[in-house]
PDB file of N, CA and C in Angstrom:
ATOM      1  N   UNK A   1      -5.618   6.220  19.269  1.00  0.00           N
ATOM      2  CA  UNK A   1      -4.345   6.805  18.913  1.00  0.00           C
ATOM      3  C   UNK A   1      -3.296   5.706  18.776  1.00  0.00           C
ATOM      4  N   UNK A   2      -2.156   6.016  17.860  1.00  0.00           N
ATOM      5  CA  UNK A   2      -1.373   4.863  17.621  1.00  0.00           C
ATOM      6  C   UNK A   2       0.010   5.095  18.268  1.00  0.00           C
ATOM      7  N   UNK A   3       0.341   3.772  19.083  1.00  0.00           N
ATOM      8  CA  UNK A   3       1.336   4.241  20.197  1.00  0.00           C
ATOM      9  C   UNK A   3       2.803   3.770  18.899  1.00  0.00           C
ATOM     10  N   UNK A   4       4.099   3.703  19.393  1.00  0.00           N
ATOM     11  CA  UNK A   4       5.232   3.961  18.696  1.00  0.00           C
ATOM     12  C   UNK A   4       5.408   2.580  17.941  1.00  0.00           C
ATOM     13  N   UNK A   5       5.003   1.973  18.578  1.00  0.00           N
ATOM     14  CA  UNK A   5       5.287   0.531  18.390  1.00  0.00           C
ATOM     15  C   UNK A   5       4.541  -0.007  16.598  1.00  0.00           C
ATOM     16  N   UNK A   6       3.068   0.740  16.768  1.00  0.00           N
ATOM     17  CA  UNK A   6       2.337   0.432  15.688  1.00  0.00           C
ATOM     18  C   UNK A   6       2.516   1.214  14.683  1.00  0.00           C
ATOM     19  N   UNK A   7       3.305   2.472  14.795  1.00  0.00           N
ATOM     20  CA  UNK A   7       3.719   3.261  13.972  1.00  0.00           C
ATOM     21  C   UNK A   7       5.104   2.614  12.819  1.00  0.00           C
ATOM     22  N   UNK A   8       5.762   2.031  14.049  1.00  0.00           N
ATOM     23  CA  UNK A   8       7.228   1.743  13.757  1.00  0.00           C
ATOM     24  C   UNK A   8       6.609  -0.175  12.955  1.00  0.00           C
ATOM     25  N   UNK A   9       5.711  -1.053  13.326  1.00  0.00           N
ATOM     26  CA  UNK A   9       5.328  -1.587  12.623  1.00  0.00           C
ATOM     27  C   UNK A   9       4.643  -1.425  11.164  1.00  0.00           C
ATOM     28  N   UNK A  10       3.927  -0.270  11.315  1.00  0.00           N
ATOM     29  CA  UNK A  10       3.175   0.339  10.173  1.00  0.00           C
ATOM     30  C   UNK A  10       4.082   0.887   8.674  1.00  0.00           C
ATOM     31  N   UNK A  11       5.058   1.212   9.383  1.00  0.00           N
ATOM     32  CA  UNK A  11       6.360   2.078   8.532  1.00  0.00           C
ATOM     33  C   UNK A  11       7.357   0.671   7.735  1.00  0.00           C
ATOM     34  N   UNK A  12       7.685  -0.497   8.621  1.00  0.00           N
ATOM     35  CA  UNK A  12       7.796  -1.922   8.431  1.00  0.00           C
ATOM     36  C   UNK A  12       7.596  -2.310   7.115  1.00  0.00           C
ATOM     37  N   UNK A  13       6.271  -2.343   7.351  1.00  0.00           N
ATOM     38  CA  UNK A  13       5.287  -3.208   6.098  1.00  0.00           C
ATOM     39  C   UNK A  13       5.239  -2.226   5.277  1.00  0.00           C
ATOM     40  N   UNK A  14       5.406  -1.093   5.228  1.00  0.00           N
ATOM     41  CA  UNK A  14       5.313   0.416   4.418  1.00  0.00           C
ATOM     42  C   UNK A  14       6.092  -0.093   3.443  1.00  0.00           C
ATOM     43  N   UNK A  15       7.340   0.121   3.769  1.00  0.00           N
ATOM     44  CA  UNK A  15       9.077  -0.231   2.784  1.00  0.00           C
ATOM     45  C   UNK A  15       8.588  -1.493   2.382  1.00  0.00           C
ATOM     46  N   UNK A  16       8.652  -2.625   3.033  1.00  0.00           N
ATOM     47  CA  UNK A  16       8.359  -4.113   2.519  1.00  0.00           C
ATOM     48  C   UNK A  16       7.295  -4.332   1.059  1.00  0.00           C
ATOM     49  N   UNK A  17       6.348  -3.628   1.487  1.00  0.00           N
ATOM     50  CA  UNK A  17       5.182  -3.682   0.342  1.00  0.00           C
ATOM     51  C   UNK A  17       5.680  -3.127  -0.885  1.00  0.00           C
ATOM     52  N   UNK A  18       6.021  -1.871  -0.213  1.00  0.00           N
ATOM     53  CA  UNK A  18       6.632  -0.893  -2.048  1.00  0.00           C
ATOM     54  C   UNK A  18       7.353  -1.547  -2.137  1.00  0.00           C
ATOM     55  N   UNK A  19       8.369  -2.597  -2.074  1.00  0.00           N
ATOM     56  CA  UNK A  19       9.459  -2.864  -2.494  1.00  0.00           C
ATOM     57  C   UNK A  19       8.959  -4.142  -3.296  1.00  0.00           C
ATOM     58  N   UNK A  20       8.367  -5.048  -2.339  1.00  0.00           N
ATOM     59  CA  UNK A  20       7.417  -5.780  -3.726  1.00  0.00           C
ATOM     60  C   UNK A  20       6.501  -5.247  -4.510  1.00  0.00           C
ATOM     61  N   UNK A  21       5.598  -4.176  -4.800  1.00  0.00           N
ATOM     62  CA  UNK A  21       5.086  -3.543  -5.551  1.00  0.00           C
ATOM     63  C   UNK A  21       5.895  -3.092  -6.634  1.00  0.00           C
ATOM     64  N   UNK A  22       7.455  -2.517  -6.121  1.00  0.00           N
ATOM     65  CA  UNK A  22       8.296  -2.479  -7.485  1.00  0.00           C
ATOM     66  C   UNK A  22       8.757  -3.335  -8.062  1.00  0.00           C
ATOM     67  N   UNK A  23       8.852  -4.352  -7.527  1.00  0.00           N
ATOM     68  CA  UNK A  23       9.473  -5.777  -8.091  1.00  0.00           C
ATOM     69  C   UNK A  23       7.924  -6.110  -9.511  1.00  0.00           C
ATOM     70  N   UNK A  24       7.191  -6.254  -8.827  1.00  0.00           N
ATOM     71  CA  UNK A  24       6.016  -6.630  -9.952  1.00  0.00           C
ATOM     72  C   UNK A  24       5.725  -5.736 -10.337  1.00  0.00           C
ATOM     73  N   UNK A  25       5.945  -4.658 -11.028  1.00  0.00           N
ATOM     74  CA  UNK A  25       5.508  -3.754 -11.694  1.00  0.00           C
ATOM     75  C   UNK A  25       6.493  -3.221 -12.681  1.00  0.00           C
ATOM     76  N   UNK A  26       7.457  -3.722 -12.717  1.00  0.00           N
ATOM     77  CA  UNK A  26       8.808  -3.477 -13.309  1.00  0.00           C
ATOM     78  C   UNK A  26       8.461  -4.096 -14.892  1.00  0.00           C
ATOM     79  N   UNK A  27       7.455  -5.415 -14.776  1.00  0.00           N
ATOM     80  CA  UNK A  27       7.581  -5.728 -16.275  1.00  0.00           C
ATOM     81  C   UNK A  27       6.432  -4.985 -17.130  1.00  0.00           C
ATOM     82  N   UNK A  28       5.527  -4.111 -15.893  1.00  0.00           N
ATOM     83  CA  UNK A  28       4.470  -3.516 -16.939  1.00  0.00           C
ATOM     84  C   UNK A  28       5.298  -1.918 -16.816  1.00  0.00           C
ATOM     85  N   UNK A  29       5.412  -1.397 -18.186  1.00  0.00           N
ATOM     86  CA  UNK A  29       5.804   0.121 -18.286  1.00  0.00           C
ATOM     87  C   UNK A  29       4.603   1.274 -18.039  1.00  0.00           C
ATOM     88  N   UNK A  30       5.044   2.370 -17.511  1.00  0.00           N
ATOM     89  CA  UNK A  30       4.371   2.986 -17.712  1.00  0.00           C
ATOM     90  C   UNK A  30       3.697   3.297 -16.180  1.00  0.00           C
ATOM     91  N   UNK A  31       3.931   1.891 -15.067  1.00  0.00           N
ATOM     92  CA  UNK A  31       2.722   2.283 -14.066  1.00  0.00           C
ATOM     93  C   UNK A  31       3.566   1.986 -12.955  1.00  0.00           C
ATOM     94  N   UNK A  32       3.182   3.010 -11.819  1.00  0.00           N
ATOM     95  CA  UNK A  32       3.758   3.256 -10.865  1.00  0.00           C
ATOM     96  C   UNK A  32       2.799   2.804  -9.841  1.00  0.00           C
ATOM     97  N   UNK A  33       3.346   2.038  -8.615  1.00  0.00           N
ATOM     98  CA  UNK A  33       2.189   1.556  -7.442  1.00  0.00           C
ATOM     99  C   UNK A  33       3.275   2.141  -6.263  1.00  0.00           C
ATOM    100  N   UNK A  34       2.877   3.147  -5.609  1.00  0.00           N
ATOM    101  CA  UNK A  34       3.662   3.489  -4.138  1.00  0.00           C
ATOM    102  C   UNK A  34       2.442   3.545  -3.398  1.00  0.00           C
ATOM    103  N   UNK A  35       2.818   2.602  -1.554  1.00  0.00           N
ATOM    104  CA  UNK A  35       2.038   2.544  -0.919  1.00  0.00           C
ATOM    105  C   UNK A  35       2.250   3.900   0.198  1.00  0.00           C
ATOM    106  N   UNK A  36       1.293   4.980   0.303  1.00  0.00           N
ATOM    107  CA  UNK A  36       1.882   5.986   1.140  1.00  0.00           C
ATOM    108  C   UNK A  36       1.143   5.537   2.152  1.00  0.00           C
ATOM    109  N   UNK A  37       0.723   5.114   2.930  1.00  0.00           N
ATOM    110  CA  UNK A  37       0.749   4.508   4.348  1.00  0.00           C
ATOM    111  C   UNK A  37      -0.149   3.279   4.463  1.00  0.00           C
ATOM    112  N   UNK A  38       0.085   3.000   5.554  1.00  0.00           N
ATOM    113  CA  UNK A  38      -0.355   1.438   5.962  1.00  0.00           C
ATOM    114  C   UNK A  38      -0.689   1.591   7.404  1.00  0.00           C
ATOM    115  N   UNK A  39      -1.709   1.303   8.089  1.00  0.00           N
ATOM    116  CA  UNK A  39      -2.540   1.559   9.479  1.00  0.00           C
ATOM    117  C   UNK A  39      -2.466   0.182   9.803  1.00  0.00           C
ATOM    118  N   UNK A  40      -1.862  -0.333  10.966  1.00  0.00           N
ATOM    119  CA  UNK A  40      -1.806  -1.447  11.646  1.00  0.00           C
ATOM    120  C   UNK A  40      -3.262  -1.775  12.875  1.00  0.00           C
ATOM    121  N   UNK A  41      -4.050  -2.693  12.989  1.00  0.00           N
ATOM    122  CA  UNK A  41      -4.692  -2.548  14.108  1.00  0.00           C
ATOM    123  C   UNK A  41      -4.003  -3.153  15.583  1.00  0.00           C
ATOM    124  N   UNK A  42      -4.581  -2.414  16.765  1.00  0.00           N
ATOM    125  CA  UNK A  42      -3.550  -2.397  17.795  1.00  0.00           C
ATOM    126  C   UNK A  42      -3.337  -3.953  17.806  1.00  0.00           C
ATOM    127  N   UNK A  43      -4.579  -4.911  17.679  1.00  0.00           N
ATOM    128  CA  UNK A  43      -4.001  -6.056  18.186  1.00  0.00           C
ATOM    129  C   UNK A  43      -3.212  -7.180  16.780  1.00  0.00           C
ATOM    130  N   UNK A  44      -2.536  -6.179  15.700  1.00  0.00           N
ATOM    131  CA  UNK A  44      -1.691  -6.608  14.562  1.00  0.00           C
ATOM    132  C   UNK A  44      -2.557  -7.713  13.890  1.00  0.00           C
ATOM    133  N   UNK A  45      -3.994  -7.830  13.878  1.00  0.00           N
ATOM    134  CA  UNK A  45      -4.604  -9.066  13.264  1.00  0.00           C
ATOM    135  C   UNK A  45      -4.875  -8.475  11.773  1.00  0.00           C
ATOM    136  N   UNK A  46      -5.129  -6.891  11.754  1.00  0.00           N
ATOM    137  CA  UNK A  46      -5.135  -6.575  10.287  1.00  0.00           C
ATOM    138  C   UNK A  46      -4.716  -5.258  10.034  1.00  0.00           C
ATOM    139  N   UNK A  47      -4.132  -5.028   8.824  1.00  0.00           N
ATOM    140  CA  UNK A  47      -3.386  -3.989   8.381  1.00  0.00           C
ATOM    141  C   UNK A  47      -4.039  -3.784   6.873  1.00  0.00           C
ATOM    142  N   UNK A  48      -4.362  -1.978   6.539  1.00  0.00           N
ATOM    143  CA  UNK A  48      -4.847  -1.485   5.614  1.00  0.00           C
ATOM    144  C   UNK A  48      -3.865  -0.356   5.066  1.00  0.00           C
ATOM    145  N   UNK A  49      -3.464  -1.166   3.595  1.00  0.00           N
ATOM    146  CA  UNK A  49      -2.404  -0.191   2.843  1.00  0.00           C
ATOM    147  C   UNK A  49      -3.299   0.894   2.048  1.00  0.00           C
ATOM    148  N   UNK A  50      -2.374   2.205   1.979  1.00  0.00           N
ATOM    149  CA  UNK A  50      -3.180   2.947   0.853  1.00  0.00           C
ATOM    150  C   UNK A  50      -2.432   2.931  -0.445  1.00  0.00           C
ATOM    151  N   UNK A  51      -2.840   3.117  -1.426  1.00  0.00           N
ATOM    152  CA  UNK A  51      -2.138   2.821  -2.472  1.00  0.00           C
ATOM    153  C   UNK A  51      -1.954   4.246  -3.181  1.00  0.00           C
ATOM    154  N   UNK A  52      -1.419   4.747  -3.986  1.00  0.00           N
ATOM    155  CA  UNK A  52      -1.269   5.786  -4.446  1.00  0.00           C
ATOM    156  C   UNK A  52      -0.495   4.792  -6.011  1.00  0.00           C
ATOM    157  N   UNK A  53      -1.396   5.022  -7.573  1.00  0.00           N
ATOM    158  CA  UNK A  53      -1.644   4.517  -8.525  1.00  0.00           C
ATOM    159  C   UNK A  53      -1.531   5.250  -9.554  1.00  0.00           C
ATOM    160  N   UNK A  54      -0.268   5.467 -10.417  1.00  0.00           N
ATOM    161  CA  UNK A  54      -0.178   6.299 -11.208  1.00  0.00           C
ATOM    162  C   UNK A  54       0.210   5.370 -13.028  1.00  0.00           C
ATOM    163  N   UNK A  55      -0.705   5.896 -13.713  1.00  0.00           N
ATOM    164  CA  UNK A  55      -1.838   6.677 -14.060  1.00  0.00           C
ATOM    165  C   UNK A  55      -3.035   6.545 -13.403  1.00  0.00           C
ATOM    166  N   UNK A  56      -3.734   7.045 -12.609  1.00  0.00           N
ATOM    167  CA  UNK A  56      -4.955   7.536 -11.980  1.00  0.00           C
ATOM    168  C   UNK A  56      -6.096   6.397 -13.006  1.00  0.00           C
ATOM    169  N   UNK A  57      -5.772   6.686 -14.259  1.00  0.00           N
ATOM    170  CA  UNK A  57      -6.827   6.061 -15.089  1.00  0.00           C
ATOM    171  C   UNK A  57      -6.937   4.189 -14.893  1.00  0.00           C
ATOM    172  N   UNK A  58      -5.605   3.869 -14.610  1.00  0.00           N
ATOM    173  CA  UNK A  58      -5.640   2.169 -14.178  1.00  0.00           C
ATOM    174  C   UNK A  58      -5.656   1.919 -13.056  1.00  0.00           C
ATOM    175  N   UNK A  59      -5.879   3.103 -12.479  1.00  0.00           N
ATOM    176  CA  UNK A  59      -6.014   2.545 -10.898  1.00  0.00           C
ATOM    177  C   UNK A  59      -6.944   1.458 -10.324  1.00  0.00           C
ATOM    178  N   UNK A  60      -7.886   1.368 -10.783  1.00  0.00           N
ATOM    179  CA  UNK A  60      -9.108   0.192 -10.616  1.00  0.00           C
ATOM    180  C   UNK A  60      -9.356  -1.071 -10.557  1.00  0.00           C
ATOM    181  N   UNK A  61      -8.428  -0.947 -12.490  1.00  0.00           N
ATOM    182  CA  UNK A  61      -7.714  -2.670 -12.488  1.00  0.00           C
ATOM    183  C   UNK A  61      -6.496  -2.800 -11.960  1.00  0.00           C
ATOM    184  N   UNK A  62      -5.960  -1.869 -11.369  1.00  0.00           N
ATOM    185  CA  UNK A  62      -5.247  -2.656 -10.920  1.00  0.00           C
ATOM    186  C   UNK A  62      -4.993  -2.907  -9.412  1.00  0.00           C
ATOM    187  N   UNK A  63      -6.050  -2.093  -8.940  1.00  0.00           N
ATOM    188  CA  UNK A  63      -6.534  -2.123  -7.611  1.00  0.00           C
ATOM    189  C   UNK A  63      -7.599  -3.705  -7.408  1.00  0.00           C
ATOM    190  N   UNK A  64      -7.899  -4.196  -8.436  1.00  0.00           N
ATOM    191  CA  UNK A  64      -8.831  -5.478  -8.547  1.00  0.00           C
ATOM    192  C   UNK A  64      -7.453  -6.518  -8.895  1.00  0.00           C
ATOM    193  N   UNK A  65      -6.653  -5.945  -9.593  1.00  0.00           N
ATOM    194  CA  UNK A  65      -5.423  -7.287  -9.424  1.00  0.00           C
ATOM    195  C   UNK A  65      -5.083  -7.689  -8.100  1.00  0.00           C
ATOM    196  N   UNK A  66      -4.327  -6.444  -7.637  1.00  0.00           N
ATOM    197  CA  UNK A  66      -4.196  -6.333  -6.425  1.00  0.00           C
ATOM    198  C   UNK A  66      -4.619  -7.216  -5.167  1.00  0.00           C
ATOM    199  N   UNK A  67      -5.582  -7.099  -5.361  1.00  0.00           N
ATOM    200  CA  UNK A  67      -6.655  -7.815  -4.261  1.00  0.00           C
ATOM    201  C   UNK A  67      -6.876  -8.969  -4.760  1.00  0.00           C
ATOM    202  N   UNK A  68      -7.226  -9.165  -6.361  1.00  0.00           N
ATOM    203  CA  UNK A  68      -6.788 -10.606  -6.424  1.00  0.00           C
ATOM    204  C   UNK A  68      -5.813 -11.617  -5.743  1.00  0.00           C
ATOM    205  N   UNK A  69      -4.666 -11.085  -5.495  1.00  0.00           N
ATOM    206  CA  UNK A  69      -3.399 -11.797  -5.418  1.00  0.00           C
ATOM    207  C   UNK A  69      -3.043 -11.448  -4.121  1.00  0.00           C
ATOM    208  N   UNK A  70      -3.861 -10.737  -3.233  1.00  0.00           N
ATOM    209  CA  UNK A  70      -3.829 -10.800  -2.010  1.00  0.00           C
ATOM    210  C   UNK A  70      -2.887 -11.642  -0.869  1.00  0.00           C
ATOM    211  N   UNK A  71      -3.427 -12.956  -1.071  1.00  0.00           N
ATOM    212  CA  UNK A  71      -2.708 -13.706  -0.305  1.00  0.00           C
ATOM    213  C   UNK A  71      -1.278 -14.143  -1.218  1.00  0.00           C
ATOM    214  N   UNK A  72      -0.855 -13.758  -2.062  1.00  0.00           N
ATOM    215  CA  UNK A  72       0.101 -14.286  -2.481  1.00  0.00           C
ATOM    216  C   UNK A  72       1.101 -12.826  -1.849  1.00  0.00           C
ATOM    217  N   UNK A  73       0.590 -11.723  -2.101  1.00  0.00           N
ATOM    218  CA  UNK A  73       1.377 -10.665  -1.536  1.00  0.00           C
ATOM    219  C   UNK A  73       1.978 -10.861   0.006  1.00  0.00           C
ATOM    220  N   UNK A  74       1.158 -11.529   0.850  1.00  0.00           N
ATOM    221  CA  UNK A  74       1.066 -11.523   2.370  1.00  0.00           C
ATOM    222  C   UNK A  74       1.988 -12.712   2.245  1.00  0.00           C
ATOM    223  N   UNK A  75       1.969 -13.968   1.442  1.00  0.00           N
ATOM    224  CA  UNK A  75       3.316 -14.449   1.910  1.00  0.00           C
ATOM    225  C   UNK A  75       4.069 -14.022   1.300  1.00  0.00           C
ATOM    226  N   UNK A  76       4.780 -13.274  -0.124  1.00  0.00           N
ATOM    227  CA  UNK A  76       6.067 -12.471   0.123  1.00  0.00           C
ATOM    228  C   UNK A  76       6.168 -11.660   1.477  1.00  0.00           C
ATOM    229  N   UNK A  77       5.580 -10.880   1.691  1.00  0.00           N
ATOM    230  CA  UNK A  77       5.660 -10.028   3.158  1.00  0.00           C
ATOM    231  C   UNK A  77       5.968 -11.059   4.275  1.00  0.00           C
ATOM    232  N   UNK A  78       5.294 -12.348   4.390  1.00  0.00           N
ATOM    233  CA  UNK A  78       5.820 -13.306   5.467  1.00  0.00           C
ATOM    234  C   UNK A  78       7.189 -13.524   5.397  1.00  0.00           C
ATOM    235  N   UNK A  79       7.543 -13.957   4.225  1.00  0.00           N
ATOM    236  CA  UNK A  79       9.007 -14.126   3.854  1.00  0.00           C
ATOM    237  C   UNK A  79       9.764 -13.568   4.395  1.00  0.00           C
ATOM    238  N   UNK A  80       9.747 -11.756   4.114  1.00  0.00           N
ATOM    239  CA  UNK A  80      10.523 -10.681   4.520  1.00  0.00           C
ATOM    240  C   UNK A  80      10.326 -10.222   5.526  1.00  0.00           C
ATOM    241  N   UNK A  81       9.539 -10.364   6.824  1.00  0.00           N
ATOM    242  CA  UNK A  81       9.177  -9.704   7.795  1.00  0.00           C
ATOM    243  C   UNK A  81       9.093 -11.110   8.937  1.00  0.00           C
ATOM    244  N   UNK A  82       9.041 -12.007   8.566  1.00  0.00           N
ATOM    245  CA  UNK A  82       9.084 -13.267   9.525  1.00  0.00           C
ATOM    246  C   UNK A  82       9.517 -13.343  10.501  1.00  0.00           C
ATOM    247  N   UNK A  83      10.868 -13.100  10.704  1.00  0.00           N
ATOM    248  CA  UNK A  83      12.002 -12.835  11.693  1.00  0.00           C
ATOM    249  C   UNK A  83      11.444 -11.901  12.658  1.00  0.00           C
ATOM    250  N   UNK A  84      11.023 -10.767  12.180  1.00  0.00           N
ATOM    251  CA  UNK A  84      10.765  -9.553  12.530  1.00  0.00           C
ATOM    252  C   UNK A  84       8.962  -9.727  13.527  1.00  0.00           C
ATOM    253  N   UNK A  85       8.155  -9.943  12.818  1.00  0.00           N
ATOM    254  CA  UNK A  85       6.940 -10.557  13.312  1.00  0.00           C
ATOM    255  C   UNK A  85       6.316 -11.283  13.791  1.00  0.00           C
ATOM    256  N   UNK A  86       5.865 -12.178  15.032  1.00  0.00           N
ATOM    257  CA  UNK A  86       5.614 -13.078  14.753  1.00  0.00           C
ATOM    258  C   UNK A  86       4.288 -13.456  13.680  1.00  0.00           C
ATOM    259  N   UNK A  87       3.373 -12.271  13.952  1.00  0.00           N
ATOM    260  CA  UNK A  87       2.016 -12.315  13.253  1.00  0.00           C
ATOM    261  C   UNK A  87       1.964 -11.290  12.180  1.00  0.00           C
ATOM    262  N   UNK A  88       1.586 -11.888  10.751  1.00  0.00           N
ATOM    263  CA  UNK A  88       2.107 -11.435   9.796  1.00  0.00           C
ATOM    264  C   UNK A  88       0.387 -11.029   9.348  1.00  0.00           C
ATOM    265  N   UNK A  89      -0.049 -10.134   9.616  1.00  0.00           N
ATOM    266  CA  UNK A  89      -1.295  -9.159   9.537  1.00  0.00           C
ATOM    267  C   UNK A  89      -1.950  -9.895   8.140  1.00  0.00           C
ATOM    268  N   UNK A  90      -3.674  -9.521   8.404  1.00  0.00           N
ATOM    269  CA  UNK A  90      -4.361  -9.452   6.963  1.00  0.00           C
ATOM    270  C   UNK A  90      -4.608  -7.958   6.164  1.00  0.00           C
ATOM    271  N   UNK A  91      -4.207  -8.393   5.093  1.00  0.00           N
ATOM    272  CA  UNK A  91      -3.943  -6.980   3.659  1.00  0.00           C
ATOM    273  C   UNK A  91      -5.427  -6.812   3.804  1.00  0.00           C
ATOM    274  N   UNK A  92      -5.616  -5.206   4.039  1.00  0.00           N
ATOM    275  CA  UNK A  92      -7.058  -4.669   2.704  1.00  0.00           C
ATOM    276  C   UNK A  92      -5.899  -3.596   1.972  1.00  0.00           C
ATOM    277  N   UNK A  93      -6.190  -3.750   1.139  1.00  0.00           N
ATOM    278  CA  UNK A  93      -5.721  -2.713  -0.074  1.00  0.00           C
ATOM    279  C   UNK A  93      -6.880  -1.299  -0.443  1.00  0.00           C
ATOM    280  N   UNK A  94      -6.097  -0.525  -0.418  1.00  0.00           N
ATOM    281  CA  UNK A  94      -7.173   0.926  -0.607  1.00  0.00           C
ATOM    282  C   UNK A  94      -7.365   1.765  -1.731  1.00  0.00           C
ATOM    283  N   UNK A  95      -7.325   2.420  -2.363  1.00  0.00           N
ATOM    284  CA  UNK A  95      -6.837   3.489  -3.361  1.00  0.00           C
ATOM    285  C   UNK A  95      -6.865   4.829  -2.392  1.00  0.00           C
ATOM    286  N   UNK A  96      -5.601   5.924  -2.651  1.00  0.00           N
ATOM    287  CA  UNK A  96      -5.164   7.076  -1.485  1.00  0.00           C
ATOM    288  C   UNK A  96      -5.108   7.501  -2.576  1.00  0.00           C
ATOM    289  N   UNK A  97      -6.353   8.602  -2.951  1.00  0.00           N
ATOM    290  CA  UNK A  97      -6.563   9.644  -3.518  1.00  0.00           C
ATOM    291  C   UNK A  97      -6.358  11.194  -3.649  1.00  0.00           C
ATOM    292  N   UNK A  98      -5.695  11.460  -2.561  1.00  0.00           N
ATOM    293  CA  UNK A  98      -5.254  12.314  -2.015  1.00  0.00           C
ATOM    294  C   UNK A  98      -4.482  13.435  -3.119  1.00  0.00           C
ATOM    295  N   UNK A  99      -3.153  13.057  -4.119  1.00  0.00           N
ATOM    296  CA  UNK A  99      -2.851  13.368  -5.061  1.00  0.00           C
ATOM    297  C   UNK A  99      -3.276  14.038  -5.851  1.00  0.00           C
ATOM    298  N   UNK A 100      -4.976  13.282  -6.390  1.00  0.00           N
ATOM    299  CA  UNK A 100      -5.732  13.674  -7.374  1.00  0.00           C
ATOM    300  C   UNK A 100      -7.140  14.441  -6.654  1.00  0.00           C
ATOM    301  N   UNK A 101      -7.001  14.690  -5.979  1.00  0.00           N
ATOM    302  CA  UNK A 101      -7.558  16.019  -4.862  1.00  0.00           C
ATOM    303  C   UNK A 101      -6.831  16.995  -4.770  1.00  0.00           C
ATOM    304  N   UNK A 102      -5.556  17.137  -4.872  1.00  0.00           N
ATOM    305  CA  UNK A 102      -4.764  18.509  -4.282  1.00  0.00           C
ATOM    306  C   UNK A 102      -4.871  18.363  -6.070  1.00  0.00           C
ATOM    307  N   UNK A 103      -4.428  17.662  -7.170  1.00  0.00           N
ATOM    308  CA  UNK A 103      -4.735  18.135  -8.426  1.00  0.00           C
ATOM    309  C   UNK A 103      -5.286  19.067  -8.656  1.00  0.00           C
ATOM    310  N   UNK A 104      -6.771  18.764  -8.186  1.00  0.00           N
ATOM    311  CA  UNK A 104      -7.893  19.148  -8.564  1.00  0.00           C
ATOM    312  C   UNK A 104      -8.148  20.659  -7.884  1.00  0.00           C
ATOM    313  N   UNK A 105      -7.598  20.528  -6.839  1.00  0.00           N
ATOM    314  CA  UNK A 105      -7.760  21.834  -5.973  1.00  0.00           C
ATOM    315  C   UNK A 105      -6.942  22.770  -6.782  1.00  0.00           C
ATOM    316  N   UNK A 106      -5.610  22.077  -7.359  1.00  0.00           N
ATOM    317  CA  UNK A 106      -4.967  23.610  -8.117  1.00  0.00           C
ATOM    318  C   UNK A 106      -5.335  24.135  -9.201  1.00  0.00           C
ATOM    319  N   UNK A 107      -6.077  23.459  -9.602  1.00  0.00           N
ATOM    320  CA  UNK A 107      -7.014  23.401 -10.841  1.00  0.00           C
ATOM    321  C   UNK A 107      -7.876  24.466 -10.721  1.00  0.00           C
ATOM    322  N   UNK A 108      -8.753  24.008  -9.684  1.00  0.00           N
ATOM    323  CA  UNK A 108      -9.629  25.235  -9.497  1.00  0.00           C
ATOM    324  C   UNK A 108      -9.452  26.827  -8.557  1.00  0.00           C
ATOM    325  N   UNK A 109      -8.106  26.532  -8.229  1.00  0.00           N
ATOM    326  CA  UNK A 109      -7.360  27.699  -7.975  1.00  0.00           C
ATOM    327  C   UNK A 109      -7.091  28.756  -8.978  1.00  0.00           C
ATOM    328  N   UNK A 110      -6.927  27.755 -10.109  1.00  0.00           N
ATOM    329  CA  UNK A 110      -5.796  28.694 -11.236  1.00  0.00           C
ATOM    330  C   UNK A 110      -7.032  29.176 -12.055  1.00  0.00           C
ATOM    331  N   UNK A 111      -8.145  29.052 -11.678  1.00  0.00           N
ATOM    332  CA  UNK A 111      -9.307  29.354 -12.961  1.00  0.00           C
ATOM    333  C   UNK A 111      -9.250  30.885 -12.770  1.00  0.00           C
TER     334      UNK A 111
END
């Protein structure tokens, strides 16, 4: 279970990430990257964002950019969270599908 501390860290890197996710995504049109949560482990050595990727259809590549550039993401986040952290976690990046599940569920509601 996650005590307040890892929550209130988790929520941290939450804002921080989307906010560079909008910064780089601003010059491609069309595609939206919001991270809806981020799970800290208790002892802060690694942290797993979920991504939520709209259009659904580029989610892949750009879930493989993503992770490309990995460590370049983690030091913007060092940058902005430095002060705040001393230990500035390792990224896995996820795809949070969740969206395109409740889609799908109304979908087959409405048949």
């Amino acid at each position: 279970m996650e005590n307040t501390r890892l929550k209130k860290i988790g929520r941290l890197l939450q804002k921080e990430l989307s906010d560079i996710f909008q910064k780089q995504t601003q010059g491609v049109p069309g595609t939206l990257v919001s991270v809806s949560i981020v799970r800290v482990s208790p002892d802060l050595g690694t942290a797993k964002a979920y991504l939520s990727i709209f259009p659904s259809e580029k989610s892949q590549e750009l879930l493989e950019a993503i992770r490309a550039n990995t460590k370049a993401i983690r030091y913007d986040l060092g940058k902005r969270v430095g002060k705040q952290l001393r230990i500035i976690p390792e990224l896995s990046f996820f795809i949070d599908d969740s969206l395109d599940y409740i889609e799908n569920i109304d979908k087959l509601l409405q048949k």
